[in-house]
N, C-alpha and C. Protein backbone atom coordinates (compact mmCIF):
# COMPACT_ATOMS: atom_id res chain seq x y z
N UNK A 1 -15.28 -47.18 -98.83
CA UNK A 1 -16.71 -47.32 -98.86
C UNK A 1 -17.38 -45.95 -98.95
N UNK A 2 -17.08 -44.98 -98.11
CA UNK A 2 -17.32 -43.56 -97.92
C UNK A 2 -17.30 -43.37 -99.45
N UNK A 3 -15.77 -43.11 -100.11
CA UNK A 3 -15.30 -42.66 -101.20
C UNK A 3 -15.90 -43.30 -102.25
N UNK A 4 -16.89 -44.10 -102.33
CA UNK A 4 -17.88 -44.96 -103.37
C UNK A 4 -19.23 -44.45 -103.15
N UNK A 5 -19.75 -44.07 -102.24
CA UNK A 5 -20.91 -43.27 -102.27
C UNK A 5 -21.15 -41.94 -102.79
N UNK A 6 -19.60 -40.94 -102.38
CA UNK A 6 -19.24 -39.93 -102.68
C UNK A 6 -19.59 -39.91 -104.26
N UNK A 7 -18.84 -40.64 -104.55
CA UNK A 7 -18.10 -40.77 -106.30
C UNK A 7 -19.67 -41.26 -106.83
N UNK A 8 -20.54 -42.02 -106.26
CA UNK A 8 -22.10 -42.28 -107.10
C UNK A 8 -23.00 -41.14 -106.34
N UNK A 9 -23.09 -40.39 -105.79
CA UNK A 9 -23.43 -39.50 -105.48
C UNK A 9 -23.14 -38.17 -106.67
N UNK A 10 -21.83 -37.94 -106.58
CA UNK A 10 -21.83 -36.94 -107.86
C UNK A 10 -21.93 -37.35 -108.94
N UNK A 11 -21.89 -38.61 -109.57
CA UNK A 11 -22.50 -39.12 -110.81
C UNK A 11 -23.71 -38.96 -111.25
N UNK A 12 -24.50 -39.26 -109.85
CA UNK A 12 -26.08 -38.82 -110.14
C UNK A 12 -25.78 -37.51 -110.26
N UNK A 13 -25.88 -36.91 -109.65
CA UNK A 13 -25.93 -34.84 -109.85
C UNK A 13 -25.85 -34.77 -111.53
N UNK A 14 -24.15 -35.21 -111.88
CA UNK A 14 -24.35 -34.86 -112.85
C UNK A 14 -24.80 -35.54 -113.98
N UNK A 15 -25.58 -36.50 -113.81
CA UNK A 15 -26.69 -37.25 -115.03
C UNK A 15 -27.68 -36.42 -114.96
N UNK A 16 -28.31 -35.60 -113.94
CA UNK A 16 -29.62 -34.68 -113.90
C UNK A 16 -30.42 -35.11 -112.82
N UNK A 17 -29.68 -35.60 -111.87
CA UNK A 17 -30.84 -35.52 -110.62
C UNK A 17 -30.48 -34.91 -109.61
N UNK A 18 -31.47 -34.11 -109.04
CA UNK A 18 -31.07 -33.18 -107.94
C UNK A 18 -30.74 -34.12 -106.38
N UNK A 19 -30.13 -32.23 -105.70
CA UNK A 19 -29.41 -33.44 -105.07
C UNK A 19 -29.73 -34.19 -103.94
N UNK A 20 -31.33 -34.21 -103.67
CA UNK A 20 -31.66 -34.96 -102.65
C UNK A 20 -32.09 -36.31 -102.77
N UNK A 21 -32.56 -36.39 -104.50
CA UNK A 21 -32.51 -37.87 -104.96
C UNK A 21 -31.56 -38.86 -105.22
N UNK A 22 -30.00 -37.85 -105.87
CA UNK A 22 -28.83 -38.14 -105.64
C UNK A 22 -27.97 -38.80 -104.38
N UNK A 23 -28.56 -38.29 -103.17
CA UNK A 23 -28.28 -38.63 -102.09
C UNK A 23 -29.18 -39.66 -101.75
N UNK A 24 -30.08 -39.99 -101.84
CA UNK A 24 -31.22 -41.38 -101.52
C UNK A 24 -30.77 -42.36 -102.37
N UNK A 25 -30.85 -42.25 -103.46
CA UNK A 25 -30.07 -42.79 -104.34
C UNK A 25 -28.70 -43.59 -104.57
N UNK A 26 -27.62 -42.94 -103.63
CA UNK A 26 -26.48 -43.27 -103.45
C UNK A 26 -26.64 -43.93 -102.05
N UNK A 27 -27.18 -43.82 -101.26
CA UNK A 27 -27.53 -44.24 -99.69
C UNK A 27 -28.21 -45.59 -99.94
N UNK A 28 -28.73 -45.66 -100.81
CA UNK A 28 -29.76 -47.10 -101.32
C UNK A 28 -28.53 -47.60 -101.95
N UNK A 29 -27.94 -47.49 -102.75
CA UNK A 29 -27.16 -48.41 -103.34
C UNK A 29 -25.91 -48.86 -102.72
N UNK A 30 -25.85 -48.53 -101.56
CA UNK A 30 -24.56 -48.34 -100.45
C UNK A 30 -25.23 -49.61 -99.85
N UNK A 31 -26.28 -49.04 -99.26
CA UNK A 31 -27.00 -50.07 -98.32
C UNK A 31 -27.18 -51.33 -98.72
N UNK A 32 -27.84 -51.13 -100.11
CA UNK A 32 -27.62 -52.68 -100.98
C UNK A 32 -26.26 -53.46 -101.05
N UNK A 33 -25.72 -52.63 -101.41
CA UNK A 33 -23.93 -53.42 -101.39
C UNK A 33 -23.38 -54.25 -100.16
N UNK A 34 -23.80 -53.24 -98.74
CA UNK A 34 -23.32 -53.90 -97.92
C UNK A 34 -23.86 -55.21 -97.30
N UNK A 35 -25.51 -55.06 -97.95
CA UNK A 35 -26.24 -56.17 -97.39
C UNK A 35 -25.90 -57.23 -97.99
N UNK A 36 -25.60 -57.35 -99.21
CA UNK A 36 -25.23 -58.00 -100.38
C UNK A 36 -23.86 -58.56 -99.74
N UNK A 37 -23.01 -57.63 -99.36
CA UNK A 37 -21.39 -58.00 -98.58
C UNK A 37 -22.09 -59.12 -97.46
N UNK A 38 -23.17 -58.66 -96.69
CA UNK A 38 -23.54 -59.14 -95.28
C UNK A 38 -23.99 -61.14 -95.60
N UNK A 39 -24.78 -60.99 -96.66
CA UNK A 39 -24.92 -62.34 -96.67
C UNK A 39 -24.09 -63.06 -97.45
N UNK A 40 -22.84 -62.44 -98.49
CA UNK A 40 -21.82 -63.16 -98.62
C UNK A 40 -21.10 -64.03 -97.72
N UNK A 41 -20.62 -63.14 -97.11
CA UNK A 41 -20.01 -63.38 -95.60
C UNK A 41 -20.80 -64.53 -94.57
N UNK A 42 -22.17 -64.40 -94.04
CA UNK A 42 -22.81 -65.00 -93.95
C UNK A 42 -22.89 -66.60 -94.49
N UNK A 43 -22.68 -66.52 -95.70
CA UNK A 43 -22.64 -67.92 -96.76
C UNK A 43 -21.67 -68.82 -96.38
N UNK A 44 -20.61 -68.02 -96.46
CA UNK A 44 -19.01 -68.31 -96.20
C UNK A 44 -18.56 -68.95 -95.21
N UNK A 45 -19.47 -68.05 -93.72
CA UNK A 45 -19.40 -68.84 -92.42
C UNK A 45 -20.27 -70.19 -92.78
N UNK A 46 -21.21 -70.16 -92.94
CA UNK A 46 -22.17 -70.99 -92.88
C UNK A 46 -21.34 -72.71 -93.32
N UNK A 47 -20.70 -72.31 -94.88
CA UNK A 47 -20.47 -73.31 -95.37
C UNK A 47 -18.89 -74.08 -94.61
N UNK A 48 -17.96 -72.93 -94.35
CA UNK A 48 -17.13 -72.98 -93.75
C UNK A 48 -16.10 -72.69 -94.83
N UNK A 49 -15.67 -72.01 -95.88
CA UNK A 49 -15.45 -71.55 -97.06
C UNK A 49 -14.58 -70.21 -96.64
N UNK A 50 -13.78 -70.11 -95.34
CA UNK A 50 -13.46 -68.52 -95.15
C UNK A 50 -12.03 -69.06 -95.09
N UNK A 51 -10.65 -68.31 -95.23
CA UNK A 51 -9.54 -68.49 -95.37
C UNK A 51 -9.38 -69.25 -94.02
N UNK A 52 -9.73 -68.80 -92.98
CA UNK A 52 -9.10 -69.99 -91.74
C UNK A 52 -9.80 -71.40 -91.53
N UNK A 53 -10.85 -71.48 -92.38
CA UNK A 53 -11.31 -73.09 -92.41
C UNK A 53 -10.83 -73.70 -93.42
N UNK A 54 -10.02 -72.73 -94.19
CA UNK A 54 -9.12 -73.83 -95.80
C UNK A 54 -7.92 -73.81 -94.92
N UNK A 55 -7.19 -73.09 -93.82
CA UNK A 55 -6.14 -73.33 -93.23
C UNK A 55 -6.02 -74.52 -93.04
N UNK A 56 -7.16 -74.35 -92.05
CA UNK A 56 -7.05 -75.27 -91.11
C UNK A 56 -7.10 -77.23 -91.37
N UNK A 57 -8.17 -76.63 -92.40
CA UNK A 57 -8.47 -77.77 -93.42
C UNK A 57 -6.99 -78.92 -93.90
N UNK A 58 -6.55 -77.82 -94.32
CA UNK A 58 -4.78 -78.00 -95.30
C UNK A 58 -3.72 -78.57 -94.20
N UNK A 59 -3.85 -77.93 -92.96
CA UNK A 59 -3.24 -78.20 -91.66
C UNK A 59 -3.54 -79.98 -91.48
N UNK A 60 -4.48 -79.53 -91.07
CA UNK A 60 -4.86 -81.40 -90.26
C UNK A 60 -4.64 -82.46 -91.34
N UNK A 61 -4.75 -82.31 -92.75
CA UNK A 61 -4.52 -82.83 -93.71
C UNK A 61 -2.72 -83.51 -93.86
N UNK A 62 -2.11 -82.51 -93.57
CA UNK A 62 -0.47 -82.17 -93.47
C UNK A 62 -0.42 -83.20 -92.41
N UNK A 63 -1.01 -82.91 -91.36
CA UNK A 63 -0.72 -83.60 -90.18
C UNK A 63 -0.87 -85.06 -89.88
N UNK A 64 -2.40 -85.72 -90.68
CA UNK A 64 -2.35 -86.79 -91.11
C UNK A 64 -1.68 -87.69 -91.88
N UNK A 65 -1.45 -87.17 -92.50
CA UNK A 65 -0.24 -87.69 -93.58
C UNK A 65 0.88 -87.90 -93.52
N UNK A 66 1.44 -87.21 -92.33
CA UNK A 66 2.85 -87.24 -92.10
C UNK A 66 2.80 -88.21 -91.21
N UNK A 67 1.45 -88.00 -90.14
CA UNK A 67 1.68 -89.08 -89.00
C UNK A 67 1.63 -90.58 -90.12
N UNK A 68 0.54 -90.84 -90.68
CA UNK A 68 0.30 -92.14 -91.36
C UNK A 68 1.85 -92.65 -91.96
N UNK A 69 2.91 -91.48 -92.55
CA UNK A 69 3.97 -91.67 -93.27
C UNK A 69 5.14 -92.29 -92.21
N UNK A 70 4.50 -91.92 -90.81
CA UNK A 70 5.27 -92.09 -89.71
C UNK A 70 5.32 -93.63 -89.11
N UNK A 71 3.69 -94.49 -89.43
CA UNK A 71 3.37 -95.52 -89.11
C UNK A 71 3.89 -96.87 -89.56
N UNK A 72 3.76 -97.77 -89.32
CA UNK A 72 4.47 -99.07 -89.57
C UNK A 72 3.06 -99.41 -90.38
N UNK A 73 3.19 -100.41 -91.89
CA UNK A 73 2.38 -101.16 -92.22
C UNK A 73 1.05 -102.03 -91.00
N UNK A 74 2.07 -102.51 -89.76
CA UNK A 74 0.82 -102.64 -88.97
C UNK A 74 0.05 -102.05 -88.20
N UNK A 75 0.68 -100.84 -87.24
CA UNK A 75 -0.42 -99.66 -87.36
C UNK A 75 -1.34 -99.43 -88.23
N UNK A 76 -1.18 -99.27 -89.30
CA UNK A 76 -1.86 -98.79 -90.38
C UNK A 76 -2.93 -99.85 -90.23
N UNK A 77 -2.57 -101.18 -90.62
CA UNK A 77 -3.58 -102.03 -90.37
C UNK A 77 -4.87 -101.88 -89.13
N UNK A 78 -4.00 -101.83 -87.97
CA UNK A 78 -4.90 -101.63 -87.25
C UNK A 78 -5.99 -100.41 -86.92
N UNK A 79 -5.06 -99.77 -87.58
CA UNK A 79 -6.35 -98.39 -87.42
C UNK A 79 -6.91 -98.38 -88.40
N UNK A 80 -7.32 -99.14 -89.78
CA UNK A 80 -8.06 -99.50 -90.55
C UNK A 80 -8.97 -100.62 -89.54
N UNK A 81 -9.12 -101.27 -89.30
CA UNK A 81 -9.89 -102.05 -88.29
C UNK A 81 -10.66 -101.41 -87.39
N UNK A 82 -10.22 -100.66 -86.81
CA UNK A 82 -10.63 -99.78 -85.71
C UNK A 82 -11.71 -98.76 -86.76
N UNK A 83 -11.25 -98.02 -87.90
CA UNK A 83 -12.03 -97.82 -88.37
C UNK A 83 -13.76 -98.76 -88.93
N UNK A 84 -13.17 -99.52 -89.69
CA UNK A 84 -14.15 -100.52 -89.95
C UNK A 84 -15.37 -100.74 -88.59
N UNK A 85 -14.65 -101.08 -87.64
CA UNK A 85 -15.25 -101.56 -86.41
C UNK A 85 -16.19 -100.10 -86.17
N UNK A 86 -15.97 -98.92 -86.03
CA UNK A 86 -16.84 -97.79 -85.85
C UNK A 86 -17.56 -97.71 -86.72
N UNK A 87 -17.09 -97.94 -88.50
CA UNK A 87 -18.43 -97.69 -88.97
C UNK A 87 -19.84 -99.06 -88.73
N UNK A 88 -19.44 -100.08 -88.47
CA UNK A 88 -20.60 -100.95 -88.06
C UNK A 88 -21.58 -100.45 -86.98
N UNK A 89 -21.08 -99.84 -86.17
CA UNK A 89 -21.50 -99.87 -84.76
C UNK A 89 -22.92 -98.77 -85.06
């Protein structure tokens, strides 16, 4: 991050701007980036879109499936019922 301000810092210099605009300049566009990083991130939590909520996601998924693979046709039945019965309620 340092080494990206650095590196647009002497870019400006040498396009022709001195070097205190060079430095405002590079400090603004730093600042933008990270804010820009800040509400990415932000988004990500929000939606739940970050590598440990696709884990986790993929996990319980695994886990369902194996249990259901585990069940007898009438289990199954019945916890279809049980379902049904909650969504009325």
């Amino acid at each position: 991050m340092f080494a990206m301000g650095g590196i647009l810092y002497i870019i400006l210099q040498k396009t022709g701007l001195d070097s205190a605009s060079a430095g405002i300049w590079s400090q603004a566009v730093l600042v933008g980036g990270v804010i820009g990083w800040i509400f990415t991130y932000l988004f990500r939590v929000a939606t739940d879109n970050m590598t440990y909520g696709k884990q986790r996601k993929d996990y319980e998924d695994a886990v369902f499936k194996k249990r259901l693979e585990a069940m007898t046709p009438e289990e199954i039945a019945q916890m279809q019922r049980e379902i049904e019965e909650e969504k009325t309620k």
